[in-house]
C-alpha atoms as a PDB file:
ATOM      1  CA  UNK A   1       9.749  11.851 -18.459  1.00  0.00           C
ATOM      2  CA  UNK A   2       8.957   8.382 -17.596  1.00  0.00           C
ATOM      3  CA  UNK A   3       6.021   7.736 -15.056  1.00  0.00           C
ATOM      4  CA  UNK A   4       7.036   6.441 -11.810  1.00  0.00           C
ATOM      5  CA  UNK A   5       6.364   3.359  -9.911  1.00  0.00           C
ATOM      6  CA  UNK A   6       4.010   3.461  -7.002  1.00  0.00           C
ATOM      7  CA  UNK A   7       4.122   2.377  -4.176  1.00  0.00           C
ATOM      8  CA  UNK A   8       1.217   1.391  -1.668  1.00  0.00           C
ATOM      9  CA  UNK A   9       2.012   1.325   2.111  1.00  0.00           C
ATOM     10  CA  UNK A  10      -0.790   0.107   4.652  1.00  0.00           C
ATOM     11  CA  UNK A  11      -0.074   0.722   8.351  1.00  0.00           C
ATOM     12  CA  UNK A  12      -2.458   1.531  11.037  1.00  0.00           C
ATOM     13  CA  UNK A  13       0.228   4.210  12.500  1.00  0.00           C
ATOM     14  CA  UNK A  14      -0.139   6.935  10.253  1.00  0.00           C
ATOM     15  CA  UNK A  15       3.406   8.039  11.174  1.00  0.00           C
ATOM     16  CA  UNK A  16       5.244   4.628   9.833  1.00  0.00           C
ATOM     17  CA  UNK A  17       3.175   5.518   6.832  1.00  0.00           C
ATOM     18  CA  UNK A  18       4.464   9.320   6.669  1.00  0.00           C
ATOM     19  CA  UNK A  19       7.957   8.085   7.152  1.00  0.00           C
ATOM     20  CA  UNK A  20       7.890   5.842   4.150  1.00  0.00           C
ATOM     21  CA  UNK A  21       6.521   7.969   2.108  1.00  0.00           C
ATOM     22  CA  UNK A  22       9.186  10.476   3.010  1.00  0.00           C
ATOM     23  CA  UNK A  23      11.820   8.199   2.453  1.00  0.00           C
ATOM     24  CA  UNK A  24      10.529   6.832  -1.644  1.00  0.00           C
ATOM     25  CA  UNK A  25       9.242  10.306  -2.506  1.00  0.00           C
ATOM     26  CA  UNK A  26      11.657  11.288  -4.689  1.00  0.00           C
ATOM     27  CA  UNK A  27      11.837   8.003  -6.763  1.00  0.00           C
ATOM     28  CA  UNK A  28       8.715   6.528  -6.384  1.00  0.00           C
ATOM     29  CA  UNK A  29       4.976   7.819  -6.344  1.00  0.00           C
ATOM     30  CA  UNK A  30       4.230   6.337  -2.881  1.00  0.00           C
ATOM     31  CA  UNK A  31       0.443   6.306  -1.738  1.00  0.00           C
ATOM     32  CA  UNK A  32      -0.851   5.757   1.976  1.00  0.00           C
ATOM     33  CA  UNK A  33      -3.376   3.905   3.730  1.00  0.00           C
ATOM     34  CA  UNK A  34      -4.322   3.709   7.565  1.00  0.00           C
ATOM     35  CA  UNK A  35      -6.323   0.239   7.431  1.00  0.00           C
ATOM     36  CA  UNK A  36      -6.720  -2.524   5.224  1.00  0.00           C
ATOM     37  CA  UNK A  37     -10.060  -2.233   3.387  1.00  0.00           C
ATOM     38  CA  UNK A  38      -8.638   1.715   2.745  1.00  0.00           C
ATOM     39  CA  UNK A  39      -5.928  -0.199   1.569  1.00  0.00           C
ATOM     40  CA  UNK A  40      -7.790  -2.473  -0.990  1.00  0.00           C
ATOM     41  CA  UNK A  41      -9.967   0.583  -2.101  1.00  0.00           C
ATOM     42  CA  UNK A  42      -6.717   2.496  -2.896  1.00  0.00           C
ATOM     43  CA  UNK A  43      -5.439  -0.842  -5.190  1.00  0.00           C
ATOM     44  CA  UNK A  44      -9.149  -1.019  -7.206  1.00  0.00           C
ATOM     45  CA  UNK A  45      -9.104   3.193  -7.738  1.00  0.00           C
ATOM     46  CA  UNK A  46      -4.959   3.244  -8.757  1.00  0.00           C
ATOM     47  CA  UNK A  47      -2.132   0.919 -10.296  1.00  0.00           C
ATOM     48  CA  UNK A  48       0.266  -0.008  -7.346  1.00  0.00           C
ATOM     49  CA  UNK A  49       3.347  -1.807  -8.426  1.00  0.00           C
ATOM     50  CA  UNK A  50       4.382  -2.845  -4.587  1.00  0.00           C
ATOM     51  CA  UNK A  51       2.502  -3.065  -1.833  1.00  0.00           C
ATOM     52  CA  UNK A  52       4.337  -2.662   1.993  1.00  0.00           C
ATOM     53  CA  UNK A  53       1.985  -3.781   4.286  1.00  0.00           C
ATOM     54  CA  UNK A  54       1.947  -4.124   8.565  1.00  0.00           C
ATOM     55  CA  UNK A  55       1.083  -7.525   9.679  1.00  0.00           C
ATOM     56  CA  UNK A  56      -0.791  -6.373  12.687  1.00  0.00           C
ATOM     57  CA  UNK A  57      -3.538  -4.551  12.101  1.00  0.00           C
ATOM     58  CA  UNK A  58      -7.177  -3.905  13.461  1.00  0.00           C
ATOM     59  CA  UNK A  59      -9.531  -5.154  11.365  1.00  0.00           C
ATOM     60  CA  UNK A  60      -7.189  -7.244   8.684  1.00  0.00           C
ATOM     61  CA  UNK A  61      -3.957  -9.000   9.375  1.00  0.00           C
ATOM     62  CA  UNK A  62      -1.405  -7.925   6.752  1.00  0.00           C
ATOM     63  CA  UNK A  63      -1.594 -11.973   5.481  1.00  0.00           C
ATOM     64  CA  UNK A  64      -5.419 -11.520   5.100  1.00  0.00           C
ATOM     65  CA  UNK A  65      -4.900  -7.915   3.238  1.00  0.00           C
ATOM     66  CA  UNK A  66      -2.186  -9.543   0.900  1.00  0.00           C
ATOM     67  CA  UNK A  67      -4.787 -12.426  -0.343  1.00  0.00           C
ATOM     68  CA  UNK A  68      -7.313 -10.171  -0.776  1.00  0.00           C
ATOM     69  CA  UNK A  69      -5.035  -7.531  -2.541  1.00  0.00           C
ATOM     70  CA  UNK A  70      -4.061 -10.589  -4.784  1.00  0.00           C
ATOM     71  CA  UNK A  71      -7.666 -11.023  -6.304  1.00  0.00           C
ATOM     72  CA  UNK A  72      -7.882  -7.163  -6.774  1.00  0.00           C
ATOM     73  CA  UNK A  73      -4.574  -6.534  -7.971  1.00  0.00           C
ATOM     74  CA  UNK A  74      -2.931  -9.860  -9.605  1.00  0.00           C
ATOM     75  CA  UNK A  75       0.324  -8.028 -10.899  1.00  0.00           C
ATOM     76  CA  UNK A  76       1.150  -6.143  -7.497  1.00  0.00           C
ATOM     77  CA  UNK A  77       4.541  -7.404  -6.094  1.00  0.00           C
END
């Protein structure tokens, strides 16, 4: 069996997060985060193909998350 992709998805509404994880789980290994520094530390512990992101978040914009997530991850899409 081949490994799947995964998929990271930052929102601070954990139930946007729960519905897109519902929606990939069958064809994607899709991991959550409520914030966007639990974001980044989920990028530096796992390999994340894509990242879906909020833009409006406490704490870090989804902009300021993607830039950093750049540095920490340079081949995540």
């Amino acid at each position: 069996m081949q490994p799947r992709n995964t998929i990271l998805v930052v929102d601070d509404e954990p139930d946007v997060v729960k519905t897109v994880q519902e929606l990939f789980r069958y064809d994607y290994r899709v991991l959550g985060a409520n914030s966007g520094e639990e974001g980044l530390g989920a990028l530096r512990r796992e390999r994340v193909h894509v990242l879906m992101t909020d833009q409006r978040m406490p704490g870090m914009t989804g902009v300021e998350l993607l830039r950093r997530a750049r540095e920490a991850s340079p081949d995540t899409v």
